[in-house]
PDB file of N, CA and C in Angstrom:
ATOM      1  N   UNK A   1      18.946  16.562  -3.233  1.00  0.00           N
ATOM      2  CA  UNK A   1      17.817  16.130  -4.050  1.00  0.00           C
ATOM      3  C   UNK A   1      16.894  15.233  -3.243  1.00  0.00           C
ATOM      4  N   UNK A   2      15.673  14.576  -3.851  1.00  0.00           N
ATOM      5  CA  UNK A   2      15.162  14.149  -3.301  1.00  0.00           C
ATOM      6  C   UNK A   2      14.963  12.508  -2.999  1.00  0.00           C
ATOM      7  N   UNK A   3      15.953  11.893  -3.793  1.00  0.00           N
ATOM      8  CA  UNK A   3      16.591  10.604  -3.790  1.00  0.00           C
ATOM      9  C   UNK A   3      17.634  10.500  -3.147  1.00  0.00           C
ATOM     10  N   UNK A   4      18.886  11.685  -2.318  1.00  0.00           N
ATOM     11  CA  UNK A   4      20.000  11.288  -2.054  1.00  0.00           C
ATOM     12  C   UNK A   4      20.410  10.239  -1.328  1.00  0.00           C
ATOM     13  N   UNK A   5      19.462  10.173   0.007  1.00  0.00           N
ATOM     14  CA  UNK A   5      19.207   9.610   1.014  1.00  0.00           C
ATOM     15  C   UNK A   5      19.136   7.720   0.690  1.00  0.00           C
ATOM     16  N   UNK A   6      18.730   7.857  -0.755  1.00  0.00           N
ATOM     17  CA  UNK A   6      17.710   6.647  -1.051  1.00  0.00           C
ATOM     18  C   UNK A   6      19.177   4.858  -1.806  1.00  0.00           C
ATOM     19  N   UNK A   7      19.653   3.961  -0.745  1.00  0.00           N
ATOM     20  CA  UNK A   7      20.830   3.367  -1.215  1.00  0.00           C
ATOM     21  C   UNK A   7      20.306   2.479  -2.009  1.00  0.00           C
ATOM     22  N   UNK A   8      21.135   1.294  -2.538  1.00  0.00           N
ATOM     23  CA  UNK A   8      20.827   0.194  -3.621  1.00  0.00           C
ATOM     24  C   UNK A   8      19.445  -0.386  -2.855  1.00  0.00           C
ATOM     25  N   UNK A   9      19.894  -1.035  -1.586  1.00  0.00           N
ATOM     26  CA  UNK A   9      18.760  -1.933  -1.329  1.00  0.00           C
ATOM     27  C   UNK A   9      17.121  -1.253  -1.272  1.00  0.00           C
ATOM     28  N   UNK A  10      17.104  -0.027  -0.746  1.00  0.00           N
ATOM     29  CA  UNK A  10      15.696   0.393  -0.743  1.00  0.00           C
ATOM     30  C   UNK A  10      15.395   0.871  -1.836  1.00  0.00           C
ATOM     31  N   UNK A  11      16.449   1.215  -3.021  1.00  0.00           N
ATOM     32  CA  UNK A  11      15.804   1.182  -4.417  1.00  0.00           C
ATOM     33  C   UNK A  11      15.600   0.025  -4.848  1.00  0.00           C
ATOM     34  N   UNK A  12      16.169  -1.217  -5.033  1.00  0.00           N
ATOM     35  CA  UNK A  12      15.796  -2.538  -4.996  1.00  0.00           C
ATOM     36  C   UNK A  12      14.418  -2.969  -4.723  1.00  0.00           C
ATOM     37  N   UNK A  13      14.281  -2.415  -3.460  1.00  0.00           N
ATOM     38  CA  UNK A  13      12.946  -2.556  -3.329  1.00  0.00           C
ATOM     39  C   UNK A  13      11.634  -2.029  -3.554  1.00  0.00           C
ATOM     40  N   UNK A  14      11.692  -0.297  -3.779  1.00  0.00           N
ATOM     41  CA  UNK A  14      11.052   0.090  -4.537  1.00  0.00           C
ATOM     42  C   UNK A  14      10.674  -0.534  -5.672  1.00  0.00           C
ATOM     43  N   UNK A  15      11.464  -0.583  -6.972  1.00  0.00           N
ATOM     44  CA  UNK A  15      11.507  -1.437  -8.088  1.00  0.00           C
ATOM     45  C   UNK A  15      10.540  -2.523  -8.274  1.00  0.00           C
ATOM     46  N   UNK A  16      11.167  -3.516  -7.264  1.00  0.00           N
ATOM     47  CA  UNK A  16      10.420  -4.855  -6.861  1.00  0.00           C
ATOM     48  C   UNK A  16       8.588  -4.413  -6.196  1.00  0.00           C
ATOM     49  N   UNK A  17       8.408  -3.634  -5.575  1.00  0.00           N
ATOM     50  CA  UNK A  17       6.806  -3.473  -5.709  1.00  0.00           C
ATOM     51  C   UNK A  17       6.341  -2.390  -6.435  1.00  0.00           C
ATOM     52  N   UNK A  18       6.799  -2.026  -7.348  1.00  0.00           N
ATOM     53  CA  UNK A  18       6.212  -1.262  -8.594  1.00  0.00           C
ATOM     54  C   UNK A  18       6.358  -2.604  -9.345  1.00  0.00           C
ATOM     55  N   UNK A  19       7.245  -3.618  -9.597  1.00  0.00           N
ATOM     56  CA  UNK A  19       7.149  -4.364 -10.757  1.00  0.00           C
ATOM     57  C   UNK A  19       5.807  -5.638 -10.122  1.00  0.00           C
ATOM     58  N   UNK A  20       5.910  -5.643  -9.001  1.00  0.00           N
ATOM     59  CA  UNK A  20       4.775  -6.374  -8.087  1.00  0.00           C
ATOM     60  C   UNK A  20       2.868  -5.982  -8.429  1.00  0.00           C
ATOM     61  N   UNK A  21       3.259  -4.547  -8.502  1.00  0.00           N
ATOM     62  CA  UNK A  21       1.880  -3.407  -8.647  1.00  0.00           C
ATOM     63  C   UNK A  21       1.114  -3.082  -9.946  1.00  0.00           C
ATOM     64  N   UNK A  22       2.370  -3.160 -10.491  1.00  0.00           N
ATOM     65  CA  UNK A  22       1.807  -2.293 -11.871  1.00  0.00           C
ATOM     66  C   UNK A  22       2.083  -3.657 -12.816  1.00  0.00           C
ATOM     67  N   UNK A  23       3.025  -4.893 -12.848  1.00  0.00           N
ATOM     68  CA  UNK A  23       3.609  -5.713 -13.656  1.00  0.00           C
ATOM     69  C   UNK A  23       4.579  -5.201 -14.709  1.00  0.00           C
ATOM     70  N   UNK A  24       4.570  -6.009 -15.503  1.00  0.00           N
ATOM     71  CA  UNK A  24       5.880  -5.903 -16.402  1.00  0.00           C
ATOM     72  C   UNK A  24       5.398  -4.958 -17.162  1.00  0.00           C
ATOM     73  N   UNK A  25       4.282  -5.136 -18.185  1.00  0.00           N
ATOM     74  CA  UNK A  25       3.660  -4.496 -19.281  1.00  0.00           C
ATOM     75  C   UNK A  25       3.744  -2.867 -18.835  1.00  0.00           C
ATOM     76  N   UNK A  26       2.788  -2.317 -17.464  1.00  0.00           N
ATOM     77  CA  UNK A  26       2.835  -1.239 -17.239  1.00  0.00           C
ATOM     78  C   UNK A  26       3.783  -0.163 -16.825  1.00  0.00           C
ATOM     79  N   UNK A  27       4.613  -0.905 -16.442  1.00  0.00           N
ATOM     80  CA  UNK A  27       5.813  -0.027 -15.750  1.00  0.00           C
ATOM     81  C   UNK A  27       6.711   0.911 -16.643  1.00  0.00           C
ATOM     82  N   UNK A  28       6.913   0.466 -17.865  1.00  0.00           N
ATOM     83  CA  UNK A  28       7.256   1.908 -18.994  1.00  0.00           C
ATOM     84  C   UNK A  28       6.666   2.811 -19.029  1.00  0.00           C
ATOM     85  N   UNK A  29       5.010   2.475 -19.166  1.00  0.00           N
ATOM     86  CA  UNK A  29       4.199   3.997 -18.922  1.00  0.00           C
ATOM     87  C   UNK A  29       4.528   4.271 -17.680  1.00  0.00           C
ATOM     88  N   UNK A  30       4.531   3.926 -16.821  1.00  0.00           N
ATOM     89  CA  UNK A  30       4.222   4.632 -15.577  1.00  0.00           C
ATOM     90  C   UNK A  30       5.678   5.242 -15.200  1.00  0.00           C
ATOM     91  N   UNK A  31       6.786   4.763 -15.820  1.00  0.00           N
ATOM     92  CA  UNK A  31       7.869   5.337 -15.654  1.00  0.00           C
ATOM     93  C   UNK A  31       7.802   7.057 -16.874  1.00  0.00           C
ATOM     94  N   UNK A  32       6.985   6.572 -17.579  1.00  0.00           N
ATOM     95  CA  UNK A  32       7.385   7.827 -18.890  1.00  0.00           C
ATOM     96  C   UNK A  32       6.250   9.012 -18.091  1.00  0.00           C
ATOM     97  N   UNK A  33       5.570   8.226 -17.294  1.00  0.00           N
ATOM     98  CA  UNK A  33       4.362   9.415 -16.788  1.00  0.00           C
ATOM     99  C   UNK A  33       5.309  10.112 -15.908  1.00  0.00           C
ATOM    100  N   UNK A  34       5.565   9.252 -14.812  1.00  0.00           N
ATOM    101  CA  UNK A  34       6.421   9.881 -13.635  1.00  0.00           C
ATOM    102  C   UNK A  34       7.904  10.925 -14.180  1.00  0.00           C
ATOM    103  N   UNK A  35       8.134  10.327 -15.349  1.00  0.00           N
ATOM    104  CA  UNK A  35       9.475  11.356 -15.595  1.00  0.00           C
ATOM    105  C   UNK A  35       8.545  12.721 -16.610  1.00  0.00           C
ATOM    106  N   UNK A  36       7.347  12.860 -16.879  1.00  0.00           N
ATOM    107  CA  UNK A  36       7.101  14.026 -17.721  1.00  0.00           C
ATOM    108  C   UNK A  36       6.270  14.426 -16.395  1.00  0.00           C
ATOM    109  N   UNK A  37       5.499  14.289 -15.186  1.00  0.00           N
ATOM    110  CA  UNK A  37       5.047  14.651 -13.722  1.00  0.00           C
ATOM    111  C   UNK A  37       6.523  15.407 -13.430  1.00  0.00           C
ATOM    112  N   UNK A  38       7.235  14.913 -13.131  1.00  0.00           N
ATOM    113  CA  UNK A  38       8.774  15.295 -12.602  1.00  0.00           C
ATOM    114  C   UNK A  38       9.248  16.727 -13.320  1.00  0.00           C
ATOM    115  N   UNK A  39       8.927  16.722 -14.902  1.00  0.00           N
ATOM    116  CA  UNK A  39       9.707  17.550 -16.015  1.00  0.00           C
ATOM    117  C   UNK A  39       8.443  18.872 -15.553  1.00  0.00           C
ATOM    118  N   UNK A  40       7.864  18.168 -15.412  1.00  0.00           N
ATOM    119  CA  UNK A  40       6.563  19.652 -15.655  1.00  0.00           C
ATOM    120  C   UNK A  40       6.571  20.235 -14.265  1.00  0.00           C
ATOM    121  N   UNK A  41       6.790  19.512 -13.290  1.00  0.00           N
ATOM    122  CA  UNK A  41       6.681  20.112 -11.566  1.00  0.00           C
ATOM    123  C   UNK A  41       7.990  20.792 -11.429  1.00  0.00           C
ATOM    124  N   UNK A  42       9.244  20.533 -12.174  1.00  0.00           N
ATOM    125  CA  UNK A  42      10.490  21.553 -12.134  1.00  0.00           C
ATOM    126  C   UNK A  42      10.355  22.692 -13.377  1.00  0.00           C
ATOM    127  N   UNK A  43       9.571  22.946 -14.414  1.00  0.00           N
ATOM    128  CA  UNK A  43       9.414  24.089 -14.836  1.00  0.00           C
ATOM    129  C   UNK A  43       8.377  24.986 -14.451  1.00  0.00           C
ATOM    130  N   UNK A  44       7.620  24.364 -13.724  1.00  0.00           N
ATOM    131  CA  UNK A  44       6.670  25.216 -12.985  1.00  0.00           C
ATOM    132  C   UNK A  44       6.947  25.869 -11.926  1.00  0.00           C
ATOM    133  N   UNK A  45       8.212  25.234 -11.423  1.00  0.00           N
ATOM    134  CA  UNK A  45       9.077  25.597 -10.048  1.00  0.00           C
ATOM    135  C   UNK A  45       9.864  26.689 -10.461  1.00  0.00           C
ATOM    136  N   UNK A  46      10.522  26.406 -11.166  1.00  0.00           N
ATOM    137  CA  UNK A  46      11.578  27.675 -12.213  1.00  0.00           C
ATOM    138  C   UNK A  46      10.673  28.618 -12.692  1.00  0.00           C
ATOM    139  N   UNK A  47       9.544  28.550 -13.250  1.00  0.00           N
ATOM    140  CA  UNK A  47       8.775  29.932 -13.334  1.00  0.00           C
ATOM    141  C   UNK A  47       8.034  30.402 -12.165  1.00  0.00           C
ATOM    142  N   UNK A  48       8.126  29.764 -11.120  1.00  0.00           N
ATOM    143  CA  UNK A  48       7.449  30.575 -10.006  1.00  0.00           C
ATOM    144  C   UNK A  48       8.846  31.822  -9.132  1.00  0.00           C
ATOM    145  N   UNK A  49       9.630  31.007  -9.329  1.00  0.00           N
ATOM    146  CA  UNK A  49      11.387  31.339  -9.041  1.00  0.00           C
ATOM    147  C   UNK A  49      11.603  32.873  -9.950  1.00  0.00           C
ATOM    148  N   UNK A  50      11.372  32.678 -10.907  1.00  0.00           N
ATOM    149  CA  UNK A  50      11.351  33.891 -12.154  1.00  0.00           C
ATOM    150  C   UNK A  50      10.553  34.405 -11.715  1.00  0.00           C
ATOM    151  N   UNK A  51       9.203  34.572 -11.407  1.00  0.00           N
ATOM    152  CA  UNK A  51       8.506  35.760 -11.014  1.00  0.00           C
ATOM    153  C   UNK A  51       8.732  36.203  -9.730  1.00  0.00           C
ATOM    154  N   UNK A  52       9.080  35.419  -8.693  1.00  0.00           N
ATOM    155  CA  UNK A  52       9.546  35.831  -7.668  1.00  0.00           C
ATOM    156  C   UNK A  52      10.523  37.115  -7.771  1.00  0.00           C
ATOM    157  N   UNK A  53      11.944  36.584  -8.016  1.00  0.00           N
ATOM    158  CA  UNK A  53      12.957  37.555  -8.705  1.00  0.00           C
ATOM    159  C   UNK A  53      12.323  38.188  -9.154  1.00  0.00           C
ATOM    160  N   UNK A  54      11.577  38.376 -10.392  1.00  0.00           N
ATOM    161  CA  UNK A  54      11.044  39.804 -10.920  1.00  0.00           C
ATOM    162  C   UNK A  54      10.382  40.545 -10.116  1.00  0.00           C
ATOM    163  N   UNK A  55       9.394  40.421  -9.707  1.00  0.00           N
ATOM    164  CA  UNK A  55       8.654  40.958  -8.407  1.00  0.00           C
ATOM    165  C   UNK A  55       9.286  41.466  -7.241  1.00  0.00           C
ATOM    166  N   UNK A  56      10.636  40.898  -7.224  1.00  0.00           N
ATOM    167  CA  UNK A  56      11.459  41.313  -5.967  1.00  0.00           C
ATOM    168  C   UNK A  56      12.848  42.368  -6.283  1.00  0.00           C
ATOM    169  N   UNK A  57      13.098  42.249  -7.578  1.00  0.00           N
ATOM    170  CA  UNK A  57      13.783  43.105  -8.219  1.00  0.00           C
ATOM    171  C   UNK A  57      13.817  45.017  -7.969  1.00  0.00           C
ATOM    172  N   UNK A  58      14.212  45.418  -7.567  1.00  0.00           N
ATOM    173  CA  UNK A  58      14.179  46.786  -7.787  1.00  0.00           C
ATOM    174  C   UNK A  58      14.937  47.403  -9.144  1.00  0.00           C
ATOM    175  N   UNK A  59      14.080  48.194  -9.441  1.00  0.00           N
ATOM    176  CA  UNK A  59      14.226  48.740 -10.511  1.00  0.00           C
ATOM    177  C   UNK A  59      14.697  50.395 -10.285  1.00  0.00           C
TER     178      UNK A  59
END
């Protein structure tokens, strides 16, 4: 995935300058944006995947 790589401390720190950037107030939205960005860029991925396969399918 694309976090595997990613241990406590450099998520720590991520955290700490998003809560630096955005403050306290904003960071729920920007967390609810980033997880429906995330939801919509993996079903768009899975239907490109599906037409692939279909298209590559012999019939």
């Amino acid at each position: 995935m694309l976090f595997d790589n990613l241990g406590g401390s450099e998520l720590l720190v991520v955290l700490l300058v998003m809560f630096l950037f955005f403050g306290p107030k904003k960071l729920p939205e920007v967390g609810k944006n980033l997880g429906k960005a995330v939801r919509e860029f993996k079903n768009a991925m899975r239907g490109v995947k599906e037409d692939l396969e279909r298209s590559t399918r012999i019939d």
